[in-house]
PDB file of N, CA and C in Angstrom:
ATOM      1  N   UNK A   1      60.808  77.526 167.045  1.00  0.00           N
ATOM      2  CA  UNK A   1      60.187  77.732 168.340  1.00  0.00           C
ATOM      3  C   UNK A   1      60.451  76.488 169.178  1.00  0.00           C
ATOM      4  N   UNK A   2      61.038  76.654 170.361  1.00  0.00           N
ATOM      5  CA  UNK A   2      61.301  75.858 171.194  1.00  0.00           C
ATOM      6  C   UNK A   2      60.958  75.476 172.540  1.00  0.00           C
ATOM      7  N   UNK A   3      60.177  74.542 172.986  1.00  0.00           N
ATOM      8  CA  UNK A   3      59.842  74.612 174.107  1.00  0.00           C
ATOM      9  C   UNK A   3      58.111  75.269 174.376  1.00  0.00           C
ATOM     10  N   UNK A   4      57.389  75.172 173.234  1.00  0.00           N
ATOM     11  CA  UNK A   4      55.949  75.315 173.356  1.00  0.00           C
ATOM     12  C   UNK A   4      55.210  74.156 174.126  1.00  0.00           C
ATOM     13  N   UNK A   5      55.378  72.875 172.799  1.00  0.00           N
ATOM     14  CA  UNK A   5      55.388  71.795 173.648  1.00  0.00           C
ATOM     15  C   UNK A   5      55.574  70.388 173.145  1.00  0.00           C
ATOM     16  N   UNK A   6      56.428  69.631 173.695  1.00  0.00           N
ATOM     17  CA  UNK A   6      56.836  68.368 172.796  1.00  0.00           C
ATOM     18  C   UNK A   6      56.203  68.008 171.783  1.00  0.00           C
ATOM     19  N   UNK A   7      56.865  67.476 170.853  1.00  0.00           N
ATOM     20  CA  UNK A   7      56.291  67.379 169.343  1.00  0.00           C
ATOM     21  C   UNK A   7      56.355  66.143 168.723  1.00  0.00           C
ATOM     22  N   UNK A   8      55.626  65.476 168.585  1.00  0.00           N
ATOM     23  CA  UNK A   8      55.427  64.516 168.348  1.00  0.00           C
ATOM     24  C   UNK A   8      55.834  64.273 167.107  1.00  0.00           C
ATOM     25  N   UNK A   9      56.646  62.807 166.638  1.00  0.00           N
ATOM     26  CA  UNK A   9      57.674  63.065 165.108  1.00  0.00           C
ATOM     27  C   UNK A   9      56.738  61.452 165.198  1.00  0.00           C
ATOM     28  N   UNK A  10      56.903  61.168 163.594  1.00  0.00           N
ATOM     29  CA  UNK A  10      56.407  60.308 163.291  1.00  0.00           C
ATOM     30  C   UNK A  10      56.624  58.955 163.321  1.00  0.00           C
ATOM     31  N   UNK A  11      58.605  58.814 164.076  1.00  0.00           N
ATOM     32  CA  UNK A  11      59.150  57.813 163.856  1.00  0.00           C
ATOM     33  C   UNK A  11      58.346  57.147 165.225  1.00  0.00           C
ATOM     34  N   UNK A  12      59.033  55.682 165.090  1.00  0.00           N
ATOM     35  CA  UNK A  12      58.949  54.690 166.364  1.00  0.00           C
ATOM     36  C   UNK A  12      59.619  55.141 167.390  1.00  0.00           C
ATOM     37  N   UNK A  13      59.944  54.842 168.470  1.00  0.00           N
ATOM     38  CA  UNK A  13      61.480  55.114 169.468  1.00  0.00           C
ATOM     39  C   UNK A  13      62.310  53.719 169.426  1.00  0.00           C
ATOM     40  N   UNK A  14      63.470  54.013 168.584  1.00  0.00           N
ATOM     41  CA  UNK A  14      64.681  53.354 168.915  1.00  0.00           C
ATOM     42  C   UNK A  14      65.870  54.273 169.698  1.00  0.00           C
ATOM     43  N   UNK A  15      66.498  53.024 170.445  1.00  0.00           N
ATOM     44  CA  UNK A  15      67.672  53.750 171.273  1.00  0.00           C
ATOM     45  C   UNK A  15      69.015  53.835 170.901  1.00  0.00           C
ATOM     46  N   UNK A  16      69.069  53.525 169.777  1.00  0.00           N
ATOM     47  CA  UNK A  16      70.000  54.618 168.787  1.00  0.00           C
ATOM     48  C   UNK A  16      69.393  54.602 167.225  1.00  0.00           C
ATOM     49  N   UNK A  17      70.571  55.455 166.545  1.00  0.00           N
ATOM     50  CA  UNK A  17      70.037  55.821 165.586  1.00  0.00           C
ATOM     51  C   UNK A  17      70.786  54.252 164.322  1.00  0.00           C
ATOM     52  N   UNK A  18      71.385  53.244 164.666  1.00  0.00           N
ATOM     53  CA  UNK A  18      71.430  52.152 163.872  1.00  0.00           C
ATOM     54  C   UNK A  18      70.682  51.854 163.007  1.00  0.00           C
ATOM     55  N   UNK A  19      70.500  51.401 161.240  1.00  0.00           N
ATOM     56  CA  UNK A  19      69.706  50.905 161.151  1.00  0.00           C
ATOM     57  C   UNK A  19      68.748  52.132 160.695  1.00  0.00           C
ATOM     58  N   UNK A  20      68.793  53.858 161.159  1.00  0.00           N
ATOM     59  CA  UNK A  20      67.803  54.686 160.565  1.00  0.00           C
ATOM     60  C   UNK A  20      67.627  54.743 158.957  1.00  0.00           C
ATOM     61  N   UNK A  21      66.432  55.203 158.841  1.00  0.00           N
ATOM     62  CA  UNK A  21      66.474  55.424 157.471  1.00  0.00           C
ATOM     63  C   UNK A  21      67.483  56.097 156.804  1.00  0.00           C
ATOM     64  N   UNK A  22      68.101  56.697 156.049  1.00  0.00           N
ATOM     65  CA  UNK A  22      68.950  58.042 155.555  1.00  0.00           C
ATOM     66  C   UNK A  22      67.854  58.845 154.571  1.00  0.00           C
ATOM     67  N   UNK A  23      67.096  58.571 153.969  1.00  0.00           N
ATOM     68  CA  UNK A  23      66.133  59.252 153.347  1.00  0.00           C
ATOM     69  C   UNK A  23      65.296  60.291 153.493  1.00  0.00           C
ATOM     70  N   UNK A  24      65.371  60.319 155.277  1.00  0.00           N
ATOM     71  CA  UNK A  24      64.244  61.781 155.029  1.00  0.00           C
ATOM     72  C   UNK A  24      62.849  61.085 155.788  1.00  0.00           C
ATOM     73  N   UNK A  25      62.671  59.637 155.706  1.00  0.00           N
ATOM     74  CA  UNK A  25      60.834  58.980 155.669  1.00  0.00           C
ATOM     75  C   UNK A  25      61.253  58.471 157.272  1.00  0.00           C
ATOM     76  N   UNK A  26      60.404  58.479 157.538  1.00  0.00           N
ATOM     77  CA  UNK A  26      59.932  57.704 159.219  1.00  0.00           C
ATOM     78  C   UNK A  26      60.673  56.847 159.090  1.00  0.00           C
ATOM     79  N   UNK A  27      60.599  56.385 160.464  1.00  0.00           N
ATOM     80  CA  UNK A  27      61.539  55.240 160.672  1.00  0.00           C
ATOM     81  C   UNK A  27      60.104  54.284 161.796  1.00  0.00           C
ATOM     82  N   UNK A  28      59.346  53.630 161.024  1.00  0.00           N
ATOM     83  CA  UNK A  28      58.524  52.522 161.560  1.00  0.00           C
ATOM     84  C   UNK A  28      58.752  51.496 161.611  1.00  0.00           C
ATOM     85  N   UNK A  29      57.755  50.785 162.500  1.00  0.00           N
ATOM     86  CA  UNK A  29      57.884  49.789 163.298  1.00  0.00           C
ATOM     87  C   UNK A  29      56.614  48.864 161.901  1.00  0.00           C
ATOM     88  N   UNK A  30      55.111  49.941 161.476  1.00  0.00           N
ATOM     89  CA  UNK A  30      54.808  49.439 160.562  1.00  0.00           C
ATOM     90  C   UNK A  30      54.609  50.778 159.856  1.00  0.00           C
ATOM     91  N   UNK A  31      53.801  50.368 158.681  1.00  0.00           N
ATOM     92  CA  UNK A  31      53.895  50.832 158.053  1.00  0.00           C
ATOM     93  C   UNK A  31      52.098  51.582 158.122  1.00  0.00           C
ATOM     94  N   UNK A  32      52.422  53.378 157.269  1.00  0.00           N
ATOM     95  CA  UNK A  32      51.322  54.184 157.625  1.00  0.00           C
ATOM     96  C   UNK A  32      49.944  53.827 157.608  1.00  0.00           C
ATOM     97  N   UNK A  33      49.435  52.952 156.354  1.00  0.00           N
ATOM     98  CA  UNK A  33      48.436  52.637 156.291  1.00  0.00           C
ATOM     99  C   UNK A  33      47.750  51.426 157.213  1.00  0.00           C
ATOM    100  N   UNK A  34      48.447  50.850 157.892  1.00  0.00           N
ATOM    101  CA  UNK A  34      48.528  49.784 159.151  1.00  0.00           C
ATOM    102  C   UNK A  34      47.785  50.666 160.011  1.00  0.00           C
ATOM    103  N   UNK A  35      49.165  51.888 160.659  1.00  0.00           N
ATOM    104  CA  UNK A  35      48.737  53.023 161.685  1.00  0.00           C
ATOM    105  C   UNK A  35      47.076  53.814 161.285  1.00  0.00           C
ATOM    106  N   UNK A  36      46.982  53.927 160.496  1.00  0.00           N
ATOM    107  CA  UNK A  36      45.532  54.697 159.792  1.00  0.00           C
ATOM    108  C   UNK A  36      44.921  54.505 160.093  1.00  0.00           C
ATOM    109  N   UNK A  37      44.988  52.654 160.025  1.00  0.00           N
ATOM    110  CA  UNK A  37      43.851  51.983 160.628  1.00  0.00           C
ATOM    111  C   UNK A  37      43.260  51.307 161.844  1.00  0.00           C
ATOM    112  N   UNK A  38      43.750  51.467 162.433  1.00  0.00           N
ATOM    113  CA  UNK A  38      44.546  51.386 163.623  1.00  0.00           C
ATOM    114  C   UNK A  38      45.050  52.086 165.052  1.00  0.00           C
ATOM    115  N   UNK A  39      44.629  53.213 164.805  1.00  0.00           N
ATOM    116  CA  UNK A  39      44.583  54.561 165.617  1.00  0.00           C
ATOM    117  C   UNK A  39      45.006  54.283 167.153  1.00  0.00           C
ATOM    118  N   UNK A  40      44.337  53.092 167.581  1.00  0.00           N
ATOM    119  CA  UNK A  40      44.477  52.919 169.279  1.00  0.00           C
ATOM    120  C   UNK A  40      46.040  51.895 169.476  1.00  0.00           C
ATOM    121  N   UNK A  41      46.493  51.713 167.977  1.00  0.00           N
ATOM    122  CA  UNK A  41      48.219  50.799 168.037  1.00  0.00           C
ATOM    123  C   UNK A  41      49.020  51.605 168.920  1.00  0.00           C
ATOM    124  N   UNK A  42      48.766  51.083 170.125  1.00  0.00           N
ATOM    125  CA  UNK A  42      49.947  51.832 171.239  1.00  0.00           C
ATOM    126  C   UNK A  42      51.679  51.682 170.851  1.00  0.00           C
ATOM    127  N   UNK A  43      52.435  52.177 170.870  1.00  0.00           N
ATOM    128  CA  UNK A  43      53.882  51.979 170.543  1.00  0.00           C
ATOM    129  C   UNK A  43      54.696  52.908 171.312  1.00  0.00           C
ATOM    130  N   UNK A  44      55.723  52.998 171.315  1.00  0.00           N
ATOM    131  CA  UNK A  44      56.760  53.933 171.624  1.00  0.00           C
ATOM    132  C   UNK A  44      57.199  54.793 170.895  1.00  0.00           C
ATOM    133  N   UNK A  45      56.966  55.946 171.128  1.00  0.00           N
ATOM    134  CA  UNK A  45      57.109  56.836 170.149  1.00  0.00           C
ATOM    135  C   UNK A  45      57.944  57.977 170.428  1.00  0.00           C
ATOM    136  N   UNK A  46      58.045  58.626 169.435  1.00  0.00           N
ATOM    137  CA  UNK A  46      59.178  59.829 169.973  1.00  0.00           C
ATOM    138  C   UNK A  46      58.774  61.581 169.981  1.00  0.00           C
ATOM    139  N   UNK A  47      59.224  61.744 171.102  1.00  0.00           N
ATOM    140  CA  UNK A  47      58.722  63.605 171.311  1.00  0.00           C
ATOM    141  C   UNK A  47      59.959  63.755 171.508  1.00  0.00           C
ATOM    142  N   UNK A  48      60.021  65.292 170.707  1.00  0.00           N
ATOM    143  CA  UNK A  48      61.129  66.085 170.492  1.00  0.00           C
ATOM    144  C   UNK A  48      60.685  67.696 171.835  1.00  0.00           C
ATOM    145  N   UNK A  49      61.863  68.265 171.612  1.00  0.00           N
ATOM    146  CA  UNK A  49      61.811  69.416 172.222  1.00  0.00           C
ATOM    147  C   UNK A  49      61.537  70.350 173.433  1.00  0.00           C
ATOM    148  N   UNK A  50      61.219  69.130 174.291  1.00  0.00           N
ATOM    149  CA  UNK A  50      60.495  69.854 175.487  1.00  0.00           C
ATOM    150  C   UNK A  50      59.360  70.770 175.550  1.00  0.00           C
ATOM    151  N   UNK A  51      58.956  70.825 176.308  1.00  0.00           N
ATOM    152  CA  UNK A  51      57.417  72.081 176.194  1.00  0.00           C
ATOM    153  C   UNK A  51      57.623  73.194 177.636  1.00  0.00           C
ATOM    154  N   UNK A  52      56.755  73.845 177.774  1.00  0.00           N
ATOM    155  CA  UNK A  52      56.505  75.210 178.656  1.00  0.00           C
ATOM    156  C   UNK A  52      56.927  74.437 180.211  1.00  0.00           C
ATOM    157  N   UNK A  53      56.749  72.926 180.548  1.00  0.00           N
ATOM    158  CA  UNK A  53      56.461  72.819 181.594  1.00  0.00           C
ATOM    159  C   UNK A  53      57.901  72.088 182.032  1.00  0.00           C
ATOM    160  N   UNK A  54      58.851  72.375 180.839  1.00  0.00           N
ATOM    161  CA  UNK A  54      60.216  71.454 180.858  1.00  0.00           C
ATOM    162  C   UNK A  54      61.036  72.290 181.652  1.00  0.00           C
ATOM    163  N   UNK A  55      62.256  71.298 182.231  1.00  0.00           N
ATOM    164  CA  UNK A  55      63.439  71.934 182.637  1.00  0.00           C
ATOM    165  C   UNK A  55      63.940  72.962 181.057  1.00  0.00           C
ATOM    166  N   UNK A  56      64.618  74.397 181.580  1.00  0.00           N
ATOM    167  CA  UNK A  56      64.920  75.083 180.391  1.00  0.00           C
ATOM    168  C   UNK A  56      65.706  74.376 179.450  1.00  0.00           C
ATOM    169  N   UNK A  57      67.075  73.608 179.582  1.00  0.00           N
ATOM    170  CA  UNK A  57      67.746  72.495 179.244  1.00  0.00           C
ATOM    171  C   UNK A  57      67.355  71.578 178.255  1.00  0.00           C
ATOM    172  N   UNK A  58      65.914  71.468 178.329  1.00  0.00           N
ATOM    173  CA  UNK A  58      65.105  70.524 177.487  1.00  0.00           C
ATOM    174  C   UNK A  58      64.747  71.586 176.802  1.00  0.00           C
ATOM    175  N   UNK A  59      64.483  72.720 176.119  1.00  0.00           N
ATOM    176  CA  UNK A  59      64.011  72.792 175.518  1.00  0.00           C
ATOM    177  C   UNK A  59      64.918  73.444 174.236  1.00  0.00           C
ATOM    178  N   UNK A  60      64.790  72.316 173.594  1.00  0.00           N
ATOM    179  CA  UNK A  60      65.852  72.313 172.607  1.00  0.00           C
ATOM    180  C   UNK A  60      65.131  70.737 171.308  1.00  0.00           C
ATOM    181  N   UNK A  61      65.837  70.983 169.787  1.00  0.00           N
ATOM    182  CA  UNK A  61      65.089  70.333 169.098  1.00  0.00           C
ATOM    183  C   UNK A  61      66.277  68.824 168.920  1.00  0.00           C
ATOM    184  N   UNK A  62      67.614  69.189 169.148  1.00  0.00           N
ATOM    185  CA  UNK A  62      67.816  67.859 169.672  1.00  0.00           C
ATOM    186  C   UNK A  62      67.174  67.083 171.001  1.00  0.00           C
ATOM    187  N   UNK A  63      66.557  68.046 171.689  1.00  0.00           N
ATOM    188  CA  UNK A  63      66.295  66.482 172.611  1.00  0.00           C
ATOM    189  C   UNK A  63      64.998  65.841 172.368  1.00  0.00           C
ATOM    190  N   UNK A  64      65.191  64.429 172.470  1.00  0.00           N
ATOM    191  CA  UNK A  64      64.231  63.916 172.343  1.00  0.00           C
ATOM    192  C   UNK A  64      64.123  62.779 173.780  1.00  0.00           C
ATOM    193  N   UNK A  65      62.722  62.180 173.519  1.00  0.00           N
ATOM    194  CA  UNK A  65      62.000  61.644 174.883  1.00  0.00           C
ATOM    195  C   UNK A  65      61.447  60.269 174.552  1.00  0.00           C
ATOM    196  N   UNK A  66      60.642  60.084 175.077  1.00  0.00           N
ATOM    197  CA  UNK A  66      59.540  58.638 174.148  1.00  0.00           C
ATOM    198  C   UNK A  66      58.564  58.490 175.158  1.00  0.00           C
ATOM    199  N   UNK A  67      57.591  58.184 174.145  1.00  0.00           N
ATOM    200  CA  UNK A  67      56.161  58.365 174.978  1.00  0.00           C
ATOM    201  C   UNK A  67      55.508  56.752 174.762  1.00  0.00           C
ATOM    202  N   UNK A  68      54.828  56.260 175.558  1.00  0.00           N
ATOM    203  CA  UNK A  68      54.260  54.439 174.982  1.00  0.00           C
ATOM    204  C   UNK A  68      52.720  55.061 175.071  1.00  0.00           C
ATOM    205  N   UNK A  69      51.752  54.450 174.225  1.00  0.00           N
ATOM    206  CA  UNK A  69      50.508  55.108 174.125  1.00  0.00           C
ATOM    207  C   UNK A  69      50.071  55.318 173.038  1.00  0.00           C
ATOM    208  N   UNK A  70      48.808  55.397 172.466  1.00  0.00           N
ATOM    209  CA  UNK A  70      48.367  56.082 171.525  1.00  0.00           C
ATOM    210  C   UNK A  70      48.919  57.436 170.540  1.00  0.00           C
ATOM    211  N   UNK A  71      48.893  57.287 169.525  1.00  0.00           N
ATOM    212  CA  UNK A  71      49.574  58.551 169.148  1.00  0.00           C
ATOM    213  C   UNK A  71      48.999  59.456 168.996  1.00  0.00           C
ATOM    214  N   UNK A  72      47.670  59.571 168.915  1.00  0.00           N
ATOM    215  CA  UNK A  72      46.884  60.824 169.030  1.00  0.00           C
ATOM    216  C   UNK A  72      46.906  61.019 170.039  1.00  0.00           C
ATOM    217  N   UNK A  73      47.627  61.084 171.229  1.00  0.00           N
ATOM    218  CA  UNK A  73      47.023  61.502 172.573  1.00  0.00           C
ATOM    219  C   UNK A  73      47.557  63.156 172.536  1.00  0.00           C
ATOM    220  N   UNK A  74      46.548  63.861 173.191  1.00  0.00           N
ATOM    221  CA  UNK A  74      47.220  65.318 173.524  1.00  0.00           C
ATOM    222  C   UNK A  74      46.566  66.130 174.892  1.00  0.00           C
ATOM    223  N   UNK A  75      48.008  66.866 175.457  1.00  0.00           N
ATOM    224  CA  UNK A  75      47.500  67.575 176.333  1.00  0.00           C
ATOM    225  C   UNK A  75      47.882  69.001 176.546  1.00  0.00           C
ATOM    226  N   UNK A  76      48.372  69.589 177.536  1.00  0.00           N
ATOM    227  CA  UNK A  76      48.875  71.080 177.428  1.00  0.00           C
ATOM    228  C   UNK A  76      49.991  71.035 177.173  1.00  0.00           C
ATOM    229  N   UNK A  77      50.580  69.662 177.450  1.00  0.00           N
ATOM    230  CA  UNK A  77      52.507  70.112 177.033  1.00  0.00           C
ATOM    231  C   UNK A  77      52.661  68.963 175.964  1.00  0.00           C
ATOM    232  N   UNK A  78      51.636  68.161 175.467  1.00  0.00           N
ATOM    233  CA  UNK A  78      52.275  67.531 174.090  1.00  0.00           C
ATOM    234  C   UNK A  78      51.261  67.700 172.939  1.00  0.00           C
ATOM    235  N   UNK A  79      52.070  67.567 171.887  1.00  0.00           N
ATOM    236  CA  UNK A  79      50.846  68.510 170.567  1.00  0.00           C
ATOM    237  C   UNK A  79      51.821  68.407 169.515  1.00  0.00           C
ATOM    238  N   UNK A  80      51.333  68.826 168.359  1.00  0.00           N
ATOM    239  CA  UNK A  80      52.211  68.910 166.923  1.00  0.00           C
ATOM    240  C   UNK A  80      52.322  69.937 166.278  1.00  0.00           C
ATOM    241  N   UNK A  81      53.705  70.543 165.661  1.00  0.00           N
ATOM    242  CA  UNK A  81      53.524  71.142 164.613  1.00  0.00           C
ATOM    243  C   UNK A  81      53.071  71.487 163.433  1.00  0.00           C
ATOM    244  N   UNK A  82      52.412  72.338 162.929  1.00  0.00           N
ATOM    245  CA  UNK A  82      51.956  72.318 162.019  1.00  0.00           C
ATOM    246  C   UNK A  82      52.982  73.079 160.389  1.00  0.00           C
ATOM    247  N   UNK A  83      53.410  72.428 159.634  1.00  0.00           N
ATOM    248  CA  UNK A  83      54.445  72.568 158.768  1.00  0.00           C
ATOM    249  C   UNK A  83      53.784  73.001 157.664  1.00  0.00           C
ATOM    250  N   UNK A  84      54.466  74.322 156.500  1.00  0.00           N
ATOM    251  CA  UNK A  84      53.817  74.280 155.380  1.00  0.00           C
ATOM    252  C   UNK A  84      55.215  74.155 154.416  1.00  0.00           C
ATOM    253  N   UNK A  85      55.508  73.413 153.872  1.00  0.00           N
ATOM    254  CA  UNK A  85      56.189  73.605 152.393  1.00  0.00           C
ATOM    255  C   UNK A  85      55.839  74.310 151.308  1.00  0.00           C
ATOM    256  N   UNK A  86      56.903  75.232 150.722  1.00  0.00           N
ATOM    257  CA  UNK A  86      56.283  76.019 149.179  1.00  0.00           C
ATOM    258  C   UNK A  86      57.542  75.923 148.598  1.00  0.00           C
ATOM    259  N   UNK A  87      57.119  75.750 147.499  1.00  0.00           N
ATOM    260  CA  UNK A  87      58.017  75.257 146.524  1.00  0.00           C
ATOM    261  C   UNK A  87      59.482  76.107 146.447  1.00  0.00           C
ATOM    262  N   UNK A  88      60.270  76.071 145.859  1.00  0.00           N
ATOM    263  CA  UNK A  88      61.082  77.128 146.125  1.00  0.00           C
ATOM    264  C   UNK A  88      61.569  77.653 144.342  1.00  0.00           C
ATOM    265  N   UNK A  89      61.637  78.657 143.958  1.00  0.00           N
ATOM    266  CA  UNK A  89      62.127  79.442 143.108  1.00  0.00           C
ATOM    267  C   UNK A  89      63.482  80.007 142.693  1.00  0.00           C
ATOM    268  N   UNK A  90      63.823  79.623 141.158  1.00  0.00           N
ATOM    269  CA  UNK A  90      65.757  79.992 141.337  1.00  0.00           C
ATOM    270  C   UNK A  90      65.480  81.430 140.100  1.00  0.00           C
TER     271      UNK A  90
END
């Protein structure tokens, strides 16, 4: 689903991808249990996808944006996915 509304990913915002993890894990600035505690640690952060209120263009899961602010912040066009993993069976 594309274009509900930017999605907030867990990494920092860097302006390229140099230096990313290859693993799969965030790419922070610190580390989670820092952030936990910490809730109002403003940073730069990264939203994916555009939302309802985007040019159509944006709404796509390569694009991404960056937001400075709190990371809990939410409104009508930024918010998170909610993901379930299940195991998978051969």
């Amino acid at each position: 689903m594309h274009g509900n509304v930017w999605e907030w990913c867990a990494d920092d915002w860097h302006d390229n991808y140099n230096g990313a993890p290859n693993d799969g894990s965030a790419w922070l600035e610190y580390d989670l249990a820092y952030l936990a505690k910490n809730r109002q640690y403003n940073s730069k952060s990264v939203l994916r996808g555009g939302s309802w209120g985007s040019y159509p263009n944006y709404c796509r899961s390569a694009l991404r944006s960056s937001y400075y602010g709190s990371r809990g912040y939410l409104n009508h066009y930024i918010g998170f996915r909610v993901v379930c993993v299940f195991g998978r069976n051969l």
